[in-house]
N, C-alpha and C. Protein backbone atom coordinates (compact mmCIF):
# COMPACT_ATOMS: atom_id res chain seq x y z
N UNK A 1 0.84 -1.18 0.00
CA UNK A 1 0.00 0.00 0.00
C UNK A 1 0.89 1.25 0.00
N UNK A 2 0.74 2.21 -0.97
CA UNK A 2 1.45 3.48 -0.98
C UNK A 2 1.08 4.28 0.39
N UNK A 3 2.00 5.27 0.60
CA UNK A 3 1.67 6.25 2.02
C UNK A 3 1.50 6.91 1.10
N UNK A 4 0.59 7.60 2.23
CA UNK A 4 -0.31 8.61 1.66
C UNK A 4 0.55 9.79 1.14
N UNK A 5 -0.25 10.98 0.68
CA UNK A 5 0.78 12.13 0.11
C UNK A 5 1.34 12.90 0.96
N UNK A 6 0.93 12.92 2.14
CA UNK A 6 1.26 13.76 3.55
C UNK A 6 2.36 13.51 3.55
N UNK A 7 2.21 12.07 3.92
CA UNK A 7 3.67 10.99 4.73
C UNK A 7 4.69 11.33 3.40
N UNK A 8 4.14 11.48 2.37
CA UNK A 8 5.38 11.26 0.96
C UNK A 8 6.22 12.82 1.33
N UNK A 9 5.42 13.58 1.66
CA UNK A 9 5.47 15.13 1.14
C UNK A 9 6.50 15.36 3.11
N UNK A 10 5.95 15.26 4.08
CA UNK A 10 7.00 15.24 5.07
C UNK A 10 7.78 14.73 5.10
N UNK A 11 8.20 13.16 4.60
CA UNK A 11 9.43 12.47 4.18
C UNK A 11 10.22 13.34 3.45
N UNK A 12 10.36 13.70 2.07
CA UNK A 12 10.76 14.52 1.61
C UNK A 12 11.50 15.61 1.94
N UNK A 13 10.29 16.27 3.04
CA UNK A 13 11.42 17.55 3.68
C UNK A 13 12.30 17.19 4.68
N UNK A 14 11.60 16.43 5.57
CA UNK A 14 12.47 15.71 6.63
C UNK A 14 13.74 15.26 6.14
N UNK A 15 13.90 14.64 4.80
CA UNK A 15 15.05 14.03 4.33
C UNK A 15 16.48 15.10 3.64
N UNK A 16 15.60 15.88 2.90
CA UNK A 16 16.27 17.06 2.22
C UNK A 16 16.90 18.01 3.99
N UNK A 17 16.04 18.61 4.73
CA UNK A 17 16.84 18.98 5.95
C UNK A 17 17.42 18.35 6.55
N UNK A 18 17.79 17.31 6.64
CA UNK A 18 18.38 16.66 7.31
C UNK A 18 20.17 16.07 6.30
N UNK A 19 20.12 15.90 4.90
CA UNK A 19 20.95 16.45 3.85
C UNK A 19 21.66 17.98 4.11
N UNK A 20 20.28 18.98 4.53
CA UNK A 20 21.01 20.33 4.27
C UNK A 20 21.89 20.72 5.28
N UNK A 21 21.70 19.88 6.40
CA UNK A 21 22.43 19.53 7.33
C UNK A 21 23.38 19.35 7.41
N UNK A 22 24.24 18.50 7.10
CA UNK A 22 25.51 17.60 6.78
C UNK A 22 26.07 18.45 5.91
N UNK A 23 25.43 19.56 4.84
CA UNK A 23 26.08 20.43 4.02
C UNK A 23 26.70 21.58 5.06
N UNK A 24 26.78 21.28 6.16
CA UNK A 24 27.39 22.48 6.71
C UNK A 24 29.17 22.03 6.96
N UNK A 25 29.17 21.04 6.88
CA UNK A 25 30.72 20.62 6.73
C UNK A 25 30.76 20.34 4.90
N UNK A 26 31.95 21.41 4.81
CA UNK A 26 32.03 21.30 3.13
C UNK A 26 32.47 20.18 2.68
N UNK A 27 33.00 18.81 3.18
CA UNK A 27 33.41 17.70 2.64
C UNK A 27 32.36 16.85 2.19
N UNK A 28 31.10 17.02 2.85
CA UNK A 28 29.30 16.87 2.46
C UNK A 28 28.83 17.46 1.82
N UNK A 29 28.84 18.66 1.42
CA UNK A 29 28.31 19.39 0.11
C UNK A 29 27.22 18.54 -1.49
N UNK A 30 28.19 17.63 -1.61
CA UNK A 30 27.43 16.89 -2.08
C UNK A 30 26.16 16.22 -1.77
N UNK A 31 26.13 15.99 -0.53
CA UNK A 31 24.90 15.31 -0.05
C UNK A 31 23.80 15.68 -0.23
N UNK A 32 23.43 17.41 0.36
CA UNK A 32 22.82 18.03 0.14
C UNK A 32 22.09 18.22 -1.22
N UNK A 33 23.00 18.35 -2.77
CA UNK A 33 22.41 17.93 -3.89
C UNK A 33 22.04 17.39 -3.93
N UNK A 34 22.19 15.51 -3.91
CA UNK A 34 22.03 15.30 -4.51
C UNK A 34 20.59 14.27 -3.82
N UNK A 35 20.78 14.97 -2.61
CA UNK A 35 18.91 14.77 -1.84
C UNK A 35 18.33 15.17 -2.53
N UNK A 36 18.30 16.82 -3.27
CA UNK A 36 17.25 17.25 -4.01
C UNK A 36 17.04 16.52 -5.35
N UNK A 37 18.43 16.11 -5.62
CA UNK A 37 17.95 15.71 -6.84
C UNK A 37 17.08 14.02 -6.91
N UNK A 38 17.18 13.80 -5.75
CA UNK A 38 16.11 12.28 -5.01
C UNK A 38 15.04 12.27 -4.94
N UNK A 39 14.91 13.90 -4.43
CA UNK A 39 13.57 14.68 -4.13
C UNK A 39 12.79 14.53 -5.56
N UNK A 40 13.83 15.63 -6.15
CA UNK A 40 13.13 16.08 -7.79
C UNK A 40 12.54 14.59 -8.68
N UNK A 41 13.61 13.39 -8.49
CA UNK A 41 13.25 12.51 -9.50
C UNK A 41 11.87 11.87 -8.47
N UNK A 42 11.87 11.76 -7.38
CA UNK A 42 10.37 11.51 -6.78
C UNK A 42 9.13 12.53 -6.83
N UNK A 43 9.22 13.57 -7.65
CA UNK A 43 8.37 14.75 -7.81
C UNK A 43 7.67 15.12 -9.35
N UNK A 44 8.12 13.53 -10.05
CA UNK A 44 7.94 13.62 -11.34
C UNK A 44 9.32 13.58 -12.40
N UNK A 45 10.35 13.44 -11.62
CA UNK A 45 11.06 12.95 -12.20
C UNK A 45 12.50 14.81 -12.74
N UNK A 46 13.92 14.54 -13.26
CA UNK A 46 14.16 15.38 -13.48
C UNK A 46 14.02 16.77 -14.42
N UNK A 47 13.25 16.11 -15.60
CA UNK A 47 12.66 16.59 -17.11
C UNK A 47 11.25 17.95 -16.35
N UNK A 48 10.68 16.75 -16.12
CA UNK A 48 9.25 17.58 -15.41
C UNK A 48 9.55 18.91 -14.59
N UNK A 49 10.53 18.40 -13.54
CA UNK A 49 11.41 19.88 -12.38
C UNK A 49 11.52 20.69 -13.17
N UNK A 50 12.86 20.35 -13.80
CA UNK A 50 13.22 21.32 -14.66
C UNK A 50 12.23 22.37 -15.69
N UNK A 51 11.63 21.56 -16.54
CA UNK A 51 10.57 22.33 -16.99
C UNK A 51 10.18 23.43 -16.31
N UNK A 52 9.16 22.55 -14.73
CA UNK A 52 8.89 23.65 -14.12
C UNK A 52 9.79 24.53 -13.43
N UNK A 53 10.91 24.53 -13.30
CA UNK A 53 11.45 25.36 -12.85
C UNK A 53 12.09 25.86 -13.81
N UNK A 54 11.94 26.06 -14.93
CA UNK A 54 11.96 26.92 -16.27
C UNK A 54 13.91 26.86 -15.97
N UNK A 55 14.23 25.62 -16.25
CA UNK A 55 15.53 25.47 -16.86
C UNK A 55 16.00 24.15 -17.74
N UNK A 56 16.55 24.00 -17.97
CA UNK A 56 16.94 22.70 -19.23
C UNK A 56 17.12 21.52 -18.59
N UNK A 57 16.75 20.35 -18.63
CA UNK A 57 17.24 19.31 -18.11
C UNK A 57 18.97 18.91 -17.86
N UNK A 58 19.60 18.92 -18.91
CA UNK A 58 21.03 19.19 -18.80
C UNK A 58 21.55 20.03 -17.60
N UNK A 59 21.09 21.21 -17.26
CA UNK A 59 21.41 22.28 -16.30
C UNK A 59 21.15 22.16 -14.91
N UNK A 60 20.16 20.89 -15.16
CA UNK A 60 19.57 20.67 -13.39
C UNK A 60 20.51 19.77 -13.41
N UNK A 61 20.46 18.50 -14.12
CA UNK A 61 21.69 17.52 -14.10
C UNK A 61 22.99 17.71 -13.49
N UNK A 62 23.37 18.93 -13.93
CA UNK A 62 24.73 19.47 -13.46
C UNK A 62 24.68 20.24 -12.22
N UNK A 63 23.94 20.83 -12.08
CA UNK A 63 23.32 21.77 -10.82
C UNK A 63 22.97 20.79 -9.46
N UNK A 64 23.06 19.28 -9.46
CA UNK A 64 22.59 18.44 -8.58
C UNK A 64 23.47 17.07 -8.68
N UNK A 65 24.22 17.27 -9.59
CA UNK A 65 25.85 16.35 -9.42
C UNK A 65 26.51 16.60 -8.45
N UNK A 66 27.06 15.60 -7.76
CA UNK A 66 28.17 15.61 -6.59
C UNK A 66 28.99 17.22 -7.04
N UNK A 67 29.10 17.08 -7.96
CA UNK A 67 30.36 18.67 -8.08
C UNK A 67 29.72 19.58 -8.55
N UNK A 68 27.96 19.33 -8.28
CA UNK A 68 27.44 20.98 -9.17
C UNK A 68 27.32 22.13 -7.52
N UNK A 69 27.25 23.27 -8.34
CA UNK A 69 27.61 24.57 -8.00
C UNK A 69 26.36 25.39 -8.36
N UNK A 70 25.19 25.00 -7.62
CA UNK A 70 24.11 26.11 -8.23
C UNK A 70 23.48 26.89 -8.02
N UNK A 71 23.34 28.19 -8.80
CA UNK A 71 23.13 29.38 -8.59
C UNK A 71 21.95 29.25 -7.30
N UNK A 72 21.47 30.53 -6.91
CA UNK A 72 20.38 30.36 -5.96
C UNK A 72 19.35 30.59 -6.73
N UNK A 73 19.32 31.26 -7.54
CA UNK A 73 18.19 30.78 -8.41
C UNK A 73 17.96 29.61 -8.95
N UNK A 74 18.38 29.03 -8.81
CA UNK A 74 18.56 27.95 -9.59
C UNK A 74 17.70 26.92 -8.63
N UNK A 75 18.39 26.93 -7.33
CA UNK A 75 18.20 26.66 -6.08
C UNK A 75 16.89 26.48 -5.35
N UNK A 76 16.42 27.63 -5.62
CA UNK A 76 15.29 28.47 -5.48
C UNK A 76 14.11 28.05 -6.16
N UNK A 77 14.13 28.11 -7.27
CA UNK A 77 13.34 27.55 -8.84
C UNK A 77 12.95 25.73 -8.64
N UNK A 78 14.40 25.37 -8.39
CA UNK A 78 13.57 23.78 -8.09
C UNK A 78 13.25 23.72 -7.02
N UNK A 79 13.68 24.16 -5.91
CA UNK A 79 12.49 24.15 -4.64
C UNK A 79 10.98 24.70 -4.76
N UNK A 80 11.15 25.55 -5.44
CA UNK A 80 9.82 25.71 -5.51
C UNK A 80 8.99 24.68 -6.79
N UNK A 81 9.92 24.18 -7.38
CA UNK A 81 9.26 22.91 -8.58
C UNK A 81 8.62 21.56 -7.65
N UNK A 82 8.96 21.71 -6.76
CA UNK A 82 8.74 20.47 -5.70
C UNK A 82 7.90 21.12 -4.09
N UNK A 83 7.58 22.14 -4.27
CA UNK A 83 6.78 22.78 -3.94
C UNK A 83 7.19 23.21 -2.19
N UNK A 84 8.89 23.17 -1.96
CA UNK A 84 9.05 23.51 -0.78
C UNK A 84 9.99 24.80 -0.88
N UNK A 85 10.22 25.43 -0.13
CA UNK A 85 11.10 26.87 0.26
C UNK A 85 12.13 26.88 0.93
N UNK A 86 13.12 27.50 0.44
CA UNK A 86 14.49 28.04 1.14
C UNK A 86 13.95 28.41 2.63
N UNK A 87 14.77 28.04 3.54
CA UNK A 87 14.39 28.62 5.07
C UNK A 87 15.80 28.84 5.77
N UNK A 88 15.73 29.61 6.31
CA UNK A 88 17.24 29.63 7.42
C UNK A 88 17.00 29.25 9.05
N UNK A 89 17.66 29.05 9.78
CA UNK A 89 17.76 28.66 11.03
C UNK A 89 19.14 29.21 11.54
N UNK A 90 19.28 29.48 12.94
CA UNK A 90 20.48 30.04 13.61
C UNK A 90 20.94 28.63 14.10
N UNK A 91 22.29 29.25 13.36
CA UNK A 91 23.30 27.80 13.60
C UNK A 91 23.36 27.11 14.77
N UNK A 92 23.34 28.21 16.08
CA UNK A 92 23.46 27.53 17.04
C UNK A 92 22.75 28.78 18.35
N UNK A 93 22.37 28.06 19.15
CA UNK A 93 21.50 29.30 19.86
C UNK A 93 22.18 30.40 20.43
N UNK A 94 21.07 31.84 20.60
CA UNK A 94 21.62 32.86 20.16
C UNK A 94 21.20 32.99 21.90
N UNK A 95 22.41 33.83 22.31
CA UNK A 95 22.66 34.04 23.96
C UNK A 95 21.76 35.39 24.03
N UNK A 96 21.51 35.46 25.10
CA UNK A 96 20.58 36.59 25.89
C UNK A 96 20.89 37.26 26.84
């Protein structure tokens, strides 16, 4: 039996933050991609993202390779193709 779209759709983020995570030591950098790009091919796949995020398939390809480098737009555009948002958090708690 498939889980439902909830469970699909919190998996997802849960998994990608928890990736964006590990991107805070640069020897992980990769990880972080190439969650999204796990994300993206479970979101319809990489063709479809791209589309919607109005860039070329080739360009996401590279943009979500262990060695891609991608713009924040770029960034930005497929998060929102998969229907979640850039967020920040304080690295570590802030004294009072």
């Amino acid at each position: 039996m498939p889980l439902p779209e909830a469970a699909c759709e919190n998996f997802a983020v849960e998994y990608l933050k928890a990736a964006l995570e590990k991107m805070e030591d640069s020897r992980h950098r990769a990880v972080g991609l190439l969650a999204l790009r796990d994300v993206a091919e479970a979101y319809g796949g990489l063709a479809a993202v791209a589309r919607s995020a109005g860039i070329t398939r080739e360009a996401l390809y590279r943009a979500l390779s262990p060695n891609g480098n991608p713009t924040l737009n770029t960034l930005i555009a497929v998060l929102d193709a998969v229907g979640m948002r850039l967020s920040a958090s304080p690295a570590r708690a802030l004294s009072r």
